[in-house]
N, C-alpha and C. Protein backbone atom coordinates (compact mmCIF):
# COMPACT_ATOMS: atom_id res chain seq x y z
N UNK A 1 -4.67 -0.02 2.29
CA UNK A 1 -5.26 0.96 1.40
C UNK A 1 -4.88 0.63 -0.04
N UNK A 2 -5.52 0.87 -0.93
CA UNK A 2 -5.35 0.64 -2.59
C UNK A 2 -4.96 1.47 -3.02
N UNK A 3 -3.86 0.90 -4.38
CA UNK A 3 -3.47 2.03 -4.91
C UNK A 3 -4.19 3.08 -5.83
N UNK A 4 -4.56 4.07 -5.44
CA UNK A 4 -5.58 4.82 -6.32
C UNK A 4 -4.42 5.82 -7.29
N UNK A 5 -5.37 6.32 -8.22
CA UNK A 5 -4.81 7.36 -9.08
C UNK A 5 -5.45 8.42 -8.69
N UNK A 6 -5.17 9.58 -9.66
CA UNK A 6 -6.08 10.62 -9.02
C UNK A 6 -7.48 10.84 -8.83
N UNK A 7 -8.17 9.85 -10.04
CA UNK A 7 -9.68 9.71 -10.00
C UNK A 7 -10.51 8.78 -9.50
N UNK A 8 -9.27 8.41 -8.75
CA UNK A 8 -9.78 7.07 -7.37
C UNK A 8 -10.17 5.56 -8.27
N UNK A 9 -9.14 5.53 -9.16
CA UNK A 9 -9.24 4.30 -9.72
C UNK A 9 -8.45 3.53 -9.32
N UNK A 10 -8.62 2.31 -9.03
CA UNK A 10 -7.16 1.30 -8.68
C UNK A 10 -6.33 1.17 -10.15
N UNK A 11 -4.86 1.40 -9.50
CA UNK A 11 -3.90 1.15 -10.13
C UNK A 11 -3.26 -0.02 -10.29
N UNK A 12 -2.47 -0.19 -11.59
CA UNK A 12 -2.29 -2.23 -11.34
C UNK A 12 -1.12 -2.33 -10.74
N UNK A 13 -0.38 -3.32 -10.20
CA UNK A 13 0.65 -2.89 -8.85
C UNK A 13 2.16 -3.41 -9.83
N UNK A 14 1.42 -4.55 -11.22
CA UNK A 14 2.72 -4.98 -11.58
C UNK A 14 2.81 -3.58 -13.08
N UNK A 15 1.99 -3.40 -13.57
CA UNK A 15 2.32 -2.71 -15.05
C UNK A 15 1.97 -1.24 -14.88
N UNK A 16 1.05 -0.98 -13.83
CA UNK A 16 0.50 1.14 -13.62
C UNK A 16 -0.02 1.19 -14.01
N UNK A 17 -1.11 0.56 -14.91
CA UNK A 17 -2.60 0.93 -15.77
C UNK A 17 -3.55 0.49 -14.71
N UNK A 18 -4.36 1.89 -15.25
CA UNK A 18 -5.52 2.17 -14.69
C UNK A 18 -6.58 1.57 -15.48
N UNK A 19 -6.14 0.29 -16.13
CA UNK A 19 -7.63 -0.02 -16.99
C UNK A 19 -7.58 -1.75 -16.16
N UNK A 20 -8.55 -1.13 -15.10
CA UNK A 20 -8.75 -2.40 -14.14
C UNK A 20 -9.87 -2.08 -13.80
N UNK A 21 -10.14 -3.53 -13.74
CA UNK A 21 -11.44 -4.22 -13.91
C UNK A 21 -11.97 -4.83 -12.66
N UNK A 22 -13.25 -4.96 -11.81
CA UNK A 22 -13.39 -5.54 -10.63
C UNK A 22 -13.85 -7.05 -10.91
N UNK A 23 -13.54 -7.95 -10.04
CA UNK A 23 -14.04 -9.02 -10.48
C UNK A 23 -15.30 -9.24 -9.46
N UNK A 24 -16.39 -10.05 -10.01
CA UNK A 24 -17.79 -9.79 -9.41
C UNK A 24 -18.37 -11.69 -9.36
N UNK A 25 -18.70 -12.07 -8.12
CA UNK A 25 -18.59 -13.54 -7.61
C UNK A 25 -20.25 -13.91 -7.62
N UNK A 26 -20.40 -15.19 -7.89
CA UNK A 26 -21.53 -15.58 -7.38
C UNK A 26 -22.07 -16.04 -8.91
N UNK A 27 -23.69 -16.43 -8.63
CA UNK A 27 -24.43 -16.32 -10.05
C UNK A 27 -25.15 -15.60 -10.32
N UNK A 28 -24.53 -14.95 -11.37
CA UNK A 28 -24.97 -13.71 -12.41
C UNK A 28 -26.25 -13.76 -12.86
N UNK A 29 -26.80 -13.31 -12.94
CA UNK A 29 -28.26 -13.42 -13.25
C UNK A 29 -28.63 -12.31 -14.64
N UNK A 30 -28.86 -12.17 -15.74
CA UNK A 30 -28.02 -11.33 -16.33
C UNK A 30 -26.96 -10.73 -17.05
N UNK A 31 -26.98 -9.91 -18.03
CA UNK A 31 -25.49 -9.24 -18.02
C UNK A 31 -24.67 -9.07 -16.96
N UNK A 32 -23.45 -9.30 -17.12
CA UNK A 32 -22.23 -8.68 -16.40
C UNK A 32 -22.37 -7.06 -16.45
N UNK A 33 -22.42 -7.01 -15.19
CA UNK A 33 -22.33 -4.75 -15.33
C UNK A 33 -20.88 -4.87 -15.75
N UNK A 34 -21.04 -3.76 -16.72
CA UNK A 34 -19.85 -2.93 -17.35
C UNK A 34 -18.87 -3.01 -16.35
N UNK A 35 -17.42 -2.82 -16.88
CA UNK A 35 -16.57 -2.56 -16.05
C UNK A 35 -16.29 -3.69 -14.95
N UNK A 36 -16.59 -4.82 -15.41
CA UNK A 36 -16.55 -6.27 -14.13
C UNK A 36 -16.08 -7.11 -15.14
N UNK A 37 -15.71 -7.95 -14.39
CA UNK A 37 -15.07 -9.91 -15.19
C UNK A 37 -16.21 -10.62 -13.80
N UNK A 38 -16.31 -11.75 -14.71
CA UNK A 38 -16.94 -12.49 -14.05
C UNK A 38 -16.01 -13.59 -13.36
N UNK A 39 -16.04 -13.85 -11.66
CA UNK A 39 -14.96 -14.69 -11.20
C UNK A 39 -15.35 -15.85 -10.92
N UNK A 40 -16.83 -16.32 -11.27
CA UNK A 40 -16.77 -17.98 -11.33
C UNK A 40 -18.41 -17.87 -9.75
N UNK A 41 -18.57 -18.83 -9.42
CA UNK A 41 -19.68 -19.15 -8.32
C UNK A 41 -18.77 -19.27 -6.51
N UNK A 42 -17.56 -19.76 -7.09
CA UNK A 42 -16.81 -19.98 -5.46
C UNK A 42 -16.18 -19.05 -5.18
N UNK A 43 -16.57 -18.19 -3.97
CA UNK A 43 -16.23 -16.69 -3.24
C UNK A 43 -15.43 -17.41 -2.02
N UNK A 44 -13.79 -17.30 -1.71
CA UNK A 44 -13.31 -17.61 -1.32
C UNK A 44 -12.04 -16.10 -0.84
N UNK A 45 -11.45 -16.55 0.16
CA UNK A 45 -10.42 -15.70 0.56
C UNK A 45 -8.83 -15.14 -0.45
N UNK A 46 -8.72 -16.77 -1.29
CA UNK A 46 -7.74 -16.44 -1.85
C UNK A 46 -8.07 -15.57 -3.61
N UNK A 47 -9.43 -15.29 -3.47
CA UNK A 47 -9.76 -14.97 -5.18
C UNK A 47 -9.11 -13.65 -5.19
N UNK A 48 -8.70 -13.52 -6.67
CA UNK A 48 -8.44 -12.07 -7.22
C UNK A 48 -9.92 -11.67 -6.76
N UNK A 49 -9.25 -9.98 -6.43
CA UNK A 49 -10.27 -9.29 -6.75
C UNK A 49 -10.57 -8.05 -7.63
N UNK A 50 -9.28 -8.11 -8.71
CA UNK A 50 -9.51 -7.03 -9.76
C UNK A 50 -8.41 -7.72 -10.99
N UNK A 51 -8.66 -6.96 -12.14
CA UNK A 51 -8.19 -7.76 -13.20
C UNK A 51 -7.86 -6.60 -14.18
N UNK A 52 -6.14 -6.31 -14.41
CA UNK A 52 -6.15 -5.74 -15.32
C UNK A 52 -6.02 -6.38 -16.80
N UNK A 53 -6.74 -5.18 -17.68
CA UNK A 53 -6.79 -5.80 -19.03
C UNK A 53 -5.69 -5.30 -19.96
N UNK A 54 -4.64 -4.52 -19.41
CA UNK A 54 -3.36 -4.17 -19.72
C UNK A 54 -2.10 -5.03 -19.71
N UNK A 55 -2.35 -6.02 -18.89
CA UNK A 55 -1.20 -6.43 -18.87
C UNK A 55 -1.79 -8.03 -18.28
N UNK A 56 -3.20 -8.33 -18.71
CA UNK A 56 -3.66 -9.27 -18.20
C UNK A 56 -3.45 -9.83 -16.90
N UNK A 57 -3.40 -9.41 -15.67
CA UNK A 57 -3.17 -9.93 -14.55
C UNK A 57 -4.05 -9.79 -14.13
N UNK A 58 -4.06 -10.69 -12.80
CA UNK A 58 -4.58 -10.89 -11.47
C UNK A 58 -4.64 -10.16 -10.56
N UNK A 59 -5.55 -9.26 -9.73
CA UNK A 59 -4.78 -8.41 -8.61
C UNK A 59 -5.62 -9.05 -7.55
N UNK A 60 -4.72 -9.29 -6.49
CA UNK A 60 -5.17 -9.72 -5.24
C UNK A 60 -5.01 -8.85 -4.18
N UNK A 61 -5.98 -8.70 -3.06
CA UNK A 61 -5.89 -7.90 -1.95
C UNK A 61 -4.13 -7.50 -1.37
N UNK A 62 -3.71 -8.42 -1.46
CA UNK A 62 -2.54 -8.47 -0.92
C UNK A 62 -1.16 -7.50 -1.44
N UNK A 63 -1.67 -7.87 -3.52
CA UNK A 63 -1.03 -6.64 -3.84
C UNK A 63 -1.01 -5.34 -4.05
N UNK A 64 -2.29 -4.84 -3.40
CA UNK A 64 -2.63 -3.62 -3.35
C UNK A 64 -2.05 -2.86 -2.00
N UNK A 65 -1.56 -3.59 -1.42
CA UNK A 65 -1.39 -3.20 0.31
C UNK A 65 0.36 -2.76 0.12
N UNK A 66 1.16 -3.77 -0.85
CA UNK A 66 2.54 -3.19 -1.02
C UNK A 66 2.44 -1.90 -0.92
């Protein structure tokens, strides 16, 4: 389960800001929707899948589960 806040936002697991970002795979066709980083064309197991802009990190499935 992810760490949510109260307004069901993911929380960042190393700094506590809630200003995280989803990361969104493949080719974009388009603007980037709001609120996304773009993670490149290769959708793989080990990719981040959220990105805070607080403390610039990486969040991976794995650290949401701590």
């Amino acid at each position: 389960m992810s760490k949510l806040n109260k307004k069901n936002k993911v929380i960042c697991p190393k700094c506590g800001s809630d200003k995280v970002r989803e990361y969104i795979y493949g080719l974009i066709r388009g603007p980037i929707p709001e609120g996304c980083v773009c993670g490149g064309c290769f959708v793989g197991p080990d990719n981040p899948i959220y990105y805070c802009d607080s403390c610039n990190s990486d969040i991976y499935a794995n650290d949401l589960k701590k």
